[in-house]
C-alpha atoms as a PDB file:
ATOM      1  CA  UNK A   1       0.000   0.000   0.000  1.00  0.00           C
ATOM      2  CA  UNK A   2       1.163   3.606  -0.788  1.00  0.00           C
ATOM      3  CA  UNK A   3       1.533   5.640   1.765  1.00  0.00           C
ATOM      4  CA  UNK A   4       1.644   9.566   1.875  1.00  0.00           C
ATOM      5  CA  UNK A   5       4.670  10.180   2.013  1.00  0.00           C
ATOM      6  CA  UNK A   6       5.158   7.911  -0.964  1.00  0.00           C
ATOM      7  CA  UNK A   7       3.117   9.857  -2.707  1.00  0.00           C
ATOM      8  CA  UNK A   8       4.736  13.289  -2.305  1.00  0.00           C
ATOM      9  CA  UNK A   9       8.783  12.307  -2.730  1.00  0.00           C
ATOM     10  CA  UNK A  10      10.705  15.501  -2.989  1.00  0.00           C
ATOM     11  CA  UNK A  11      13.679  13.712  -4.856  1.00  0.00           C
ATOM     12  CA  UNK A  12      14.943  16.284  -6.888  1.00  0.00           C
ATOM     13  CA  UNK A  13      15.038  14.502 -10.677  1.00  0.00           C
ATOM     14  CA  UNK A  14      14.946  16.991 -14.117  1.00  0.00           C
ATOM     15  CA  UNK A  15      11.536  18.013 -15.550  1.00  0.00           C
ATOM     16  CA  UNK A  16      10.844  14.897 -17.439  1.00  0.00           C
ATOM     17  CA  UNK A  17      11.555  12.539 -14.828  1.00  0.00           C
ATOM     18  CA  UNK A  18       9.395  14.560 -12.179  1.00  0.00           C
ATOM     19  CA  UNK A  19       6.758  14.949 -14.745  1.00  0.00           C
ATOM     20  CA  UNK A  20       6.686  10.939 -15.594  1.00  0.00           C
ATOM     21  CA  UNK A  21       7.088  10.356 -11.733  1.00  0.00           C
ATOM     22  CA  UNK A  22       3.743  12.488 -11.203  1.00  0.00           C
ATOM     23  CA  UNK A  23       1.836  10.659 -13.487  1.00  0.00           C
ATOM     24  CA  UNK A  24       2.495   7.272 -12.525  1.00  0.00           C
ATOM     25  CA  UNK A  25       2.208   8.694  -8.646  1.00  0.00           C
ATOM     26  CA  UNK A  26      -1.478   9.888 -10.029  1.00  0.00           C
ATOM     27  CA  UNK A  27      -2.334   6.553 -12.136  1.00  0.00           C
ATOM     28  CA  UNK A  28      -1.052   4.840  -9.292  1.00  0.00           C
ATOM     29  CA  UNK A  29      -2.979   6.353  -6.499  1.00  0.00           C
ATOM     30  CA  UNK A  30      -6.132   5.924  -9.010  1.00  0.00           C
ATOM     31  CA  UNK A  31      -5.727   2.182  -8.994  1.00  0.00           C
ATOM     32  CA  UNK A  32      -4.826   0.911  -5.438  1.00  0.00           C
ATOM     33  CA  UNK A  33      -7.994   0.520  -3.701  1.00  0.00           C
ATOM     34  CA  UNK A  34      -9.505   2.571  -5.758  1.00  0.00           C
ATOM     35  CA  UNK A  35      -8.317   5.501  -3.411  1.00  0.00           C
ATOM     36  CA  UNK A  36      -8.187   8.728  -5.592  1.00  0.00           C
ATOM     37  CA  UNK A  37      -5.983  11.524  -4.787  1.00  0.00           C
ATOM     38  CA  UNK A  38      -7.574  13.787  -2.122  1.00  0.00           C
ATOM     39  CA  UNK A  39      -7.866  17.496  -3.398  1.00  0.00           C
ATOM     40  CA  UNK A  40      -5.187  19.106  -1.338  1.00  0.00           C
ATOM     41  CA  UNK A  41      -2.925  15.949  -3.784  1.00  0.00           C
ATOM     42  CA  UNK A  42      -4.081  16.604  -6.970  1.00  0.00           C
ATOM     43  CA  UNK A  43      -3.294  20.384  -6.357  1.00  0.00           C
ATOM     44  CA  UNK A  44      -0.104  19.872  -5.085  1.00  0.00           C
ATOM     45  CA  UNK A  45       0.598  17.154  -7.818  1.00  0.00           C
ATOM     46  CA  UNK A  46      -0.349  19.782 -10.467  1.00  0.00           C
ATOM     47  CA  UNK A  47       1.819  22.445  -9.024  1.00  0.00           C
ATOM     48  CA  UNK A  48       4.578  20.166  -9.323  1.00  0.00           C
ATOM     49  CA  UNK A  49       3.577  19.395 -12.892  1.00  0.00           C
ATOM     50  CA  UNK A  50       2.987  23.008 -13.672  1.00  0.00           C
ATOM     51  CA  UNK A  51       6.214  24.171 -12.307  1.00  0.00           C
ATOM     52  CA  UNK A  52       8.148  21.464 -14.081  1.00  0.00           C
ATOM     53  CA  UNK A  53       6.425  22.402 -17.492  1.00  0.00           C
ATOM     54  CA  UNK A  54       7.793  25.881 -17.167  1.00  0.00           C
ATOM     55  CA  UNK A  55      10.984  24.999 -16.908  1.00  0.00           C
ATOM     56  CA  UNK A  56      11.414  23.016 -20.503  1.00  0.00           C
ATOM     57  CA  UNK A  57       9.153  25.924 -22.094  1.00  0.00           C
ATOM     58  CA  UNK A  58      11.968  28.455 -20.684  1.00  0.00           C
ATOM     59  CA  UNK A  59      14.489  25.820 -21.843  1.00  0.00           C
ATOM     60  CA  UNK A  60      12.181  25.769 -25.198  1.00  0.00           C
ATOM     61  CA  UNK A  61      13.601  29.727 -25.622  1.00  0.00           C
ATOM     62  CA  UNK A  62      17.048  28.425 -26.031  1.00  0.00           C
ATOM     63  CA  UNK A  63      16.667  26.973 -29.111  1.00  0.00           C
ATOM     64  CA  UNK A  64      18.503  29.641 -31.748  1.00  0.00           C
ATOM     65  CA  UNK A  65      16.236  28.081 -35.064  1.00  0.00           C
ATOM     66  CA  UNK A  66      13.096  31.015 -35.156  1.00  0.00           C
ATOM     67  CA  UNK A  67       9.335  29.075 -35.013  1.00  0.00           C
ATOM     68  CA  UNK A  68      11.087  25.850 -33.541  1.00  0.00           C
ATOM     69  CA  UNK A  69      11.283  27.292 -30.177  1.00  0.00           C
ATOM     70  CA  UNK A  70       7.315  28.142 -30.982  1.00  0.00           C
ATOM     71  CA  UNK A  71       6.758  24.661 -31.720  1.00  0.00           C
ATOM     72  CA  UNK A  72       8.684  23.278 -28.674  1.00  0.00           C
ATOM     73  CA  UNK A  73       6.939  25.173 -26.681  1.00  0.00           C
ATOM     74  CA  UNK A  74       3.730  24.683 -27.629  1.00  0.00           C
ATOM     75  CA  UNK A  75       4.145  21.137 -27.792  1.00  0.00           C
ATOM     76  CA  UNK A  76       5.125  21.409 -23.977  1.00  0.00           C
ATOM     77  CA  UNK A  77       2.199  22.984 -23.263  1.00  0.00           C
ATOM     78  CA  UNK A  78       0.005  20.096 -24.610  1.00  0.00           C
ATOM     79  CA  UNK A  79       2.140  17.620 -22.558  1.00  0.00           C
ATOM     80  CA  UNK A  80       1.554  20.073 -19.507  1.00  0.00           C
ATOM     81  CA  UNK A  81      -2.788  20.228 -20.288  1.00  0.00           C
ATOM     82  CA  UNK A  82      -2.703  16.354 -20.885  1.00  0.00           C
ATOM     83  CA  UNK A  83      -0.210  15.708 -17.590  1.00  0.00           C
ATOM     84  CA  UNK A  84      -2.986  17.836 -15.365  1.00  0.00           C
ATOM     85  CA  UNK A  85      -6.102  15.794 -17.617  1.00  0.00           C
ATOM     86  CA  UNK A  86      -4.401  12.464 -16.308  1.00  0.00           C
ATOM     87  CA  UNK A  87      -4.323  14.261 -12.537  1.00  0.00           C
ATOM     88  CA  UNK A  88      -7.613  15.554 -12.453  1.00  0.00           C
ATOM     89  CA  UNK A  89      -8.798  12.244 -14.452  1.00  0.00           C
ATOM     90  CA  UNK A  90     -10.578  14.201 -17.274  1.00  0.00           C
ATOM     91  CA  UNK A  91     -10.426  13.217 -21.159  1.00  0.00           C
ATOM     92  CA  UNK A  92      -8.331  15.124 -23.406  1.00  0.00           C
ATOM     93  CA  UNK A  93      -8.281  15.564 -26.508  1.00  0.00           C
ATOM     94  CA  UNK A  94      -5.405  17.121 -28.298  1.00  0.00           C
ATOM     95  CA  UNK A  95      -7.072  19.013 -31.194  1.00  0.00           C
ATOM     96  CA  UNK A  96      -9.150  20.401 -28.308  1.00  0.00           C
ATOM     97  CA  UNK A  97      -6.110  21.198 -26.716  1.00  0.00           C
ATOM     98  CA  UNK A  98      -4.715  22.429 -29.388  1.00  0.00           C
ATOM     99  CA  UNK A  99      -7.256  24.955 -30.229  1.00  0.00           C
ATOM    100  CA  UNK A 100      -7.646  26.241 -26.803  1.00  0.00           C
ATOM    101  CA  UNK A 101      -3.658  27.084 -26.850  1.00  0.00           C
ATOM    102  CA  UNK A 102      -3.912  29.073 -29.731  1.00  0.00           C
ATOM    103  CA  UNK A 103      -7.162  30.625 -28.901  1.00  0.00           C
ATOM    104  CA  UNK A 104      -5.726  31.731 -25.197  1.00  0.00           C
ATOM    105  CA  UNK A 105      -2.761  33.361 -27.270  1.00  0.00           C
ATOM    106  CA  UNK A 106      -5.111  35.001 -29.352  1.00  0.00           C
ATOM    107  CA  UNK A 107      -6.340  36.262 -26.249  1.00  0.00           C
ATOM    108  CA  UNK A 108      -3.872  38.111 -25.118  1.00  0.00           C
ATOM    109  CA  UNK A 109      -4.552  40.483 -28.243  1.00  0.00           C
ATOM    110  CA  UNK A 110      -2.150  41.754 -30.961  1.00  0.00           C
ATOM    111  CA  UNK A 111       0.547  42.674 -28.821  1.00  0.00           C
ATOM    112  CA  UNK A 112       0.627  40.096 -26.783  1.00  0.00           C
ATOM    113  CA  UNK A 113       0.246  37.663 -29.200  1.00  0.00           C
ATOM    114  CA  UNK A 114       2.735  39.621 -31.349  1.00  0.00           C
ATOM    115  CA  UNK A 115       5.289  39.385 -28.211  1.00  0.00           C
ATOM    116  CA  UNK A 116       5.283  35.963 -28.233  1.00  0.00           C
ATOM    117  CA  UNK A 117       5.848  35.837 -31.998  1.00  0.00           C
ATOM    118  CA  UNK A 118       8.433  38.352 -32.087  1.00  0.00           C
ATOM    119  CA  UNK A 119      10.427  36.714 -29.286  1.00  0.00           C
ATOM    120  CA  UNK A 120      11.184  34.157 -31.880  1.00  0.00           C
ATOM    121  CA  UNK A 121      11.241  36.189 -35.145  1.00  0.00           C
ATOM    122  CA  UNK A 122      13.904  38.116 -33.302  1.00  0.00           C
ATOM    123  CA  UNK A 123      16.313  35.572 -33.310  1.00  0.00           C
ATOM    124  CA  UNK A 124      16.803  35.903 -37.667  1.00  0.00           C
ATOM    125  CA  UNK A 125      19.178  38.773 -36.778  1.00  0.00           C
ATOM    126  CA  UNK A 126      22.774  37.327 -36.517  1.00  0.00           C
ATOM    127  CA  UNK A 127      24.285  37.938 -33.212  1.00  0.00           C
ATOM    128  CA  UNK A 128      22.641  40.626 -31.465  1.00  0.00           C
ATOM    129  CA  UNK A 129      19.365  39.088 -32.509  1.00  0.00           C
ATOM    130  CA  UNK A 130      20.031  35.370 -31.622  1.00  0.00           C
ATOM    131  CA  UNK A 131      21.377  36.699 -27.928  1.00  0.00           C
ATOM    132  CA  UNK A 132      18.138  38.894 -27.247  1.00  0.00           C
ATOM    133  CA  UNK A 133      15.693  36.197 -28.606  1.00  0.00           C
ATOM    134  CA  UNK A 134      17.105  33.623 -26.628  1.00  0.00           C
ATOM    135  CA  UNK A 135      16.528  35.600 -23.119  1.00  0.00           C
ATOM    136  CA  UNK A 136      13.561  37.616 -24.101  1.00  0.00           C
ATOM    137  CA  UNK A 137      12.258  33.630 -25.711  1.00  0.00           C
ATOM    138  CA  UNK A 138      13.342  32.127 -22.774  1.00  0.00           C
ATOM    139  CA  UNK A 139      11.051  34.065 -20.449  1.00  0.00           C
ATOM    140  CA  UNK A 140       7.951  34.795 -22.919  1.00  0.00           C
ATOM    141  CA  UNK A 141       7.532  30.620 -23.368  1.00  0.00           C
ATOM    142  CA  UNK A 142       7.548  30.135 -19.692  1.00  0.00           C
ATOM    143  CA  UNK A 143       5.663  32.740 -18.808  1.00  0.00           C
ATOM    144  CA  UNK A 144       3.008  31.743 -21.490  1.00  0.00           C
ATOM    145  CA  UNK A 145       3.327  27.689 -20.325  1.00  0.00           C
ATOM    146  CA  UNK A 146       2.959  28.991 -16.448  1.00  0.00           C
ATOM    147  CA  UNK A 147      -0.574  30.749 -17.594  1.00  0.00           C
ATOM    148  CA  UNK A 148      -1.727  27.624 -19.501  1.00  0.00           C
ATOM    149  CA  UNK A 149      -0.903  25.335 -16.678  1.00  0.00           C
ATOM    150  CA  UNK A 150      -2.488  27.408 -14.371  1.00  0.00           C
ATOM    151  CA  UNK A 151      -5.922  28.064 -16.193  1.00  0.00           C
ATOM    152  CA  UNK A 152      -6.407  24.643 -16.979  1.00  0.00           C
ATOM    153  CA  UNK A 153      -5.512  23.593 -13.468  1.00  0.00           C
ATOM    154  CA  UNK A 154      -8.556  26.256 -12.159  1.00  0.00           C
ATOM    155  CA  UNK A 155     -10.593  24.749 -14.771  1.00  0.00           C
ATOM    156  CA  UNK A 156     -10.072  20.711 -13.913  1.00  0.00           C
ATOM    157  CA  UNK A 157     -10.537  21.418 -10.250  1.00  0.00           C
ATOM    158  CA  UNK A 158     -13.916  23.489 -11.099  1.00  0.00           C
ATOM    159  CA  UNK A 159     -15.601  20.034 -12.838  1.00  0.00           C
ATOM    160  CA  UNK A 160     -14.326  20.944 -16.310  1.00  0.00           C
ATOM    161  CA  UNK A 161     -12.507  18.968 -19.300  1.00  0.00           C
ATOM    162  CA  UNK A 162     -10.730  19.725 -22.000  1.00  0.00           C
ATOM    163  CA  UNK A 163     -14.252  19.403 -24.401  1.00  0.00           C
ATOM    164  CA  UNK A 164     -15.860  22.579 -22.685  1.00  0.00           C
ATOM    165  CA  UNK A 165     -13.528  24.788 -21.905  1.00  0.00           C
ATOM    166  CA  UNK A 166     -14.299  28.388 -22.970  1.00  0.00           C
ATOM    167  CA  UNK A 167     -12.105  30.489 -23.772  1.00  0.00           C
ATOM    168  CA  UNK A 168     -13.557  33.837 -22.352  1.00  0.00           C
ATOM    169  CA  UNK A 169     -14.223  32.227 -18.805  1.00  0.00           C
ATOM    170  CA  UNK A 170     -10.928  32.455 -18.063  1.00  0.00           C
ATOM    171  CA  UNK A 171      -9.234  35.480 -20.375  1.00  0.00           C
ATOM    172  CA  UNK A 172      -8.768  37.787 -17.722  1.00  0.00           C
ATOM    173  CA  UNK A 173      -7.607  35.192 -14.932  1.00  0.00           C
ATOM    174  CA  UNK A 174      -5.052  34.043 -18.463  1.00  0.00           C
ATOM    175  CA  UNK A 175      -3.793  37.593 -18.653  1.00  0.00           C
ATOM    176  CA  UNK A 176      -2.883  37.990 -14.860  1.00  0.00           C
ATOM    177  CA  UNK A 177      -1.227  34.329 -14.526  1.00  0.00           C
ATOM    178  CA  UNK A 178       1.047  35.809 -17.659  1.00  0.00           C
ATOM    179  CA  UNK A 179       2.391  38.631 -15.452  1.00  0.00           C
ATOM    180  CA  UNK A 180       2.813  35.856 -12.966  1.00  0.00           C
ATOM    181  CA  UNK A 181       4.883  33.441 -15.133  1.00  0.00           C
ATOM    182  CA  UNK A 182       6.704  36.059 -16.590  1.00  0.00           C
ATOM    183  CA  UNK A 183       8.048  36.800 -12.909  1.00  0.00           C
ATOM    184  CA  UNK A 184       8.767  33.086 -12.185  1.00  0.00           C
ATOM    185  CA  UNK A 185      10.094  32.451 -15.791  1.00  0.00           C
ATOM    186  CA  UNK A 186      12.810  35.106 -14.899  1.00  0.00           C
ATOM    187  CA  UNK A 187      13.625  33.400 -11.446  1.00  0.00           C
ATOM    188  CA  UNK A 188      13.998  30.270 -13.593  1.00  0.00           C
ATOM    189  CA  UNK A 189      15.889  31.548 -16.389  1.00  0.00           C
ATOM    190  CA  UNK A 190      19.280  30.743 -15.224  1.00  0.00           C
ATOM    191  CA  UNK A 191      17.894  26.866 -14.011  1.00  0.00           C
ATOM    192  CA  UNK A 192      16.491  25.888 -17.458  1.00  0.00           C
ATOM    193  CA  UNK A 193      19.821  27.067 -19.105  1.00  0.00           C
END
C-alpha cells in the first residue's frame, strides 16, 4: 500500500523525470484501492507538474532556429494540459487542446500575441538578434506555459474537461497568470539554461 509520504517524494530529478514520476504517482494512487488523490494531492501534484512544465518551455527559448522554439513550446504545453487531464482524471483531446492554446494566445490580443511571436522572429538577426531572442524567448515561453498550466488547473478542479472549456471564462484570470509566469520564468531563467 502507498503511503503519503510515498506519494509526495521531494527527490529532486529533471523536468521529465518529475513529470513521468507524477503521473504514474497519479495513475497509481487511481488504482490501489480505488483511493483517488484527495484534493489538497491533486493540487499539489499539479503544481509540481505546472512548475516542471515551465521549466522546458523556458528551456524551449534556447533553441537559436526562429518558429522551432514556438513549436517546442507549444508542444510542452500540450504535454503540460494532458499531464494535469491524467491528474484531475478528465479526457483530453489534443485538437481540443490544441485549439484552446492558440485561442488563449489570441487572447492576449495583438501585442501580446505579437510578443510571443516576435520573441522568436527576433532571433533571424545574426548575433545581437540570436542573444536577445534567446533571453527575451526564454522568459515569454515560460511565462506563457505557467498561464496555460495554471488556467487549466482552475478549470479541472472546477468540474471541467478539455471538451468545454471556454475560452472567455478564463481570459482575464489568463492575462494575470502571464504577469505571474513572466516573474517566475525570470527566477527560472538561469535553471532551465
Amino acid at each position: 500500500m502507498t503511503t503519503k509520504s510515498t506519494r509526495t517524494s521531494s527527490t529532486k530529478t529533471g523536468p521529465k523525470d518529475s513529470v513521468d514520476e507524477a503521473e504514474k504517482l497519479a495513475e497509481s494512487a487511481r488504482q490501489e484501492d480505488d483511493a483517488p488523490l484527495s484534493a489538497e494531492e491533486r493540487s499539489q501534484l499539479a503544481e509540481k507538474i505546472i512548475r516542471d512544465h515551465v521549466l522546458v518551455g523556458t528551456g524551449a527559448g534556447l533553441i537559436p532556429i526562429p518558429i522551432f522554439d514556438l513549436v517546442a513550446a507549444i508542444g510542452t504545453q500540450l504535454n503540460l494540459i494532458r499531464k494535469l487531464a491524467t491528474v484531475y482524471d478528465v479526457p483530453f483531446s489534443e485538437n481540443r487542446a490544441k485549439t484552446a492554446v492558440t485561442t488563449l494566445l489570441g487572447s492576449l490580443g495583438g501585442v501580446g500575441a505579437g510578443t510571443f511571436i516576435a520573441s522568436s522572429l527576433v532571433k533571424t538577426i545574426p548575433v545581437l538578434g540570436t542573444a536577445l531572442g534567446i533571453a527575451g524567448a526564454g522568459v515569454t515561453l515560460g511565462a506563457f506555459t505557467f498561464a496555460v498550466g495554471k488556467v487549466f488547473q482552475q478549470h479541472f478542479e472546477s468540474g471541467g474537461d478539455v471538451l468545454n472549456f471556454d475560452v472567455s471564462a478564463y481570459k482575464d484570470h489568463f492575462k494575470k497568470m502571464v504577469k505571474k509566469g513572466e516573474e517566475l520564468a525570470e527566477e527560472d531563467k538561469p535553471e532551465a539554461a
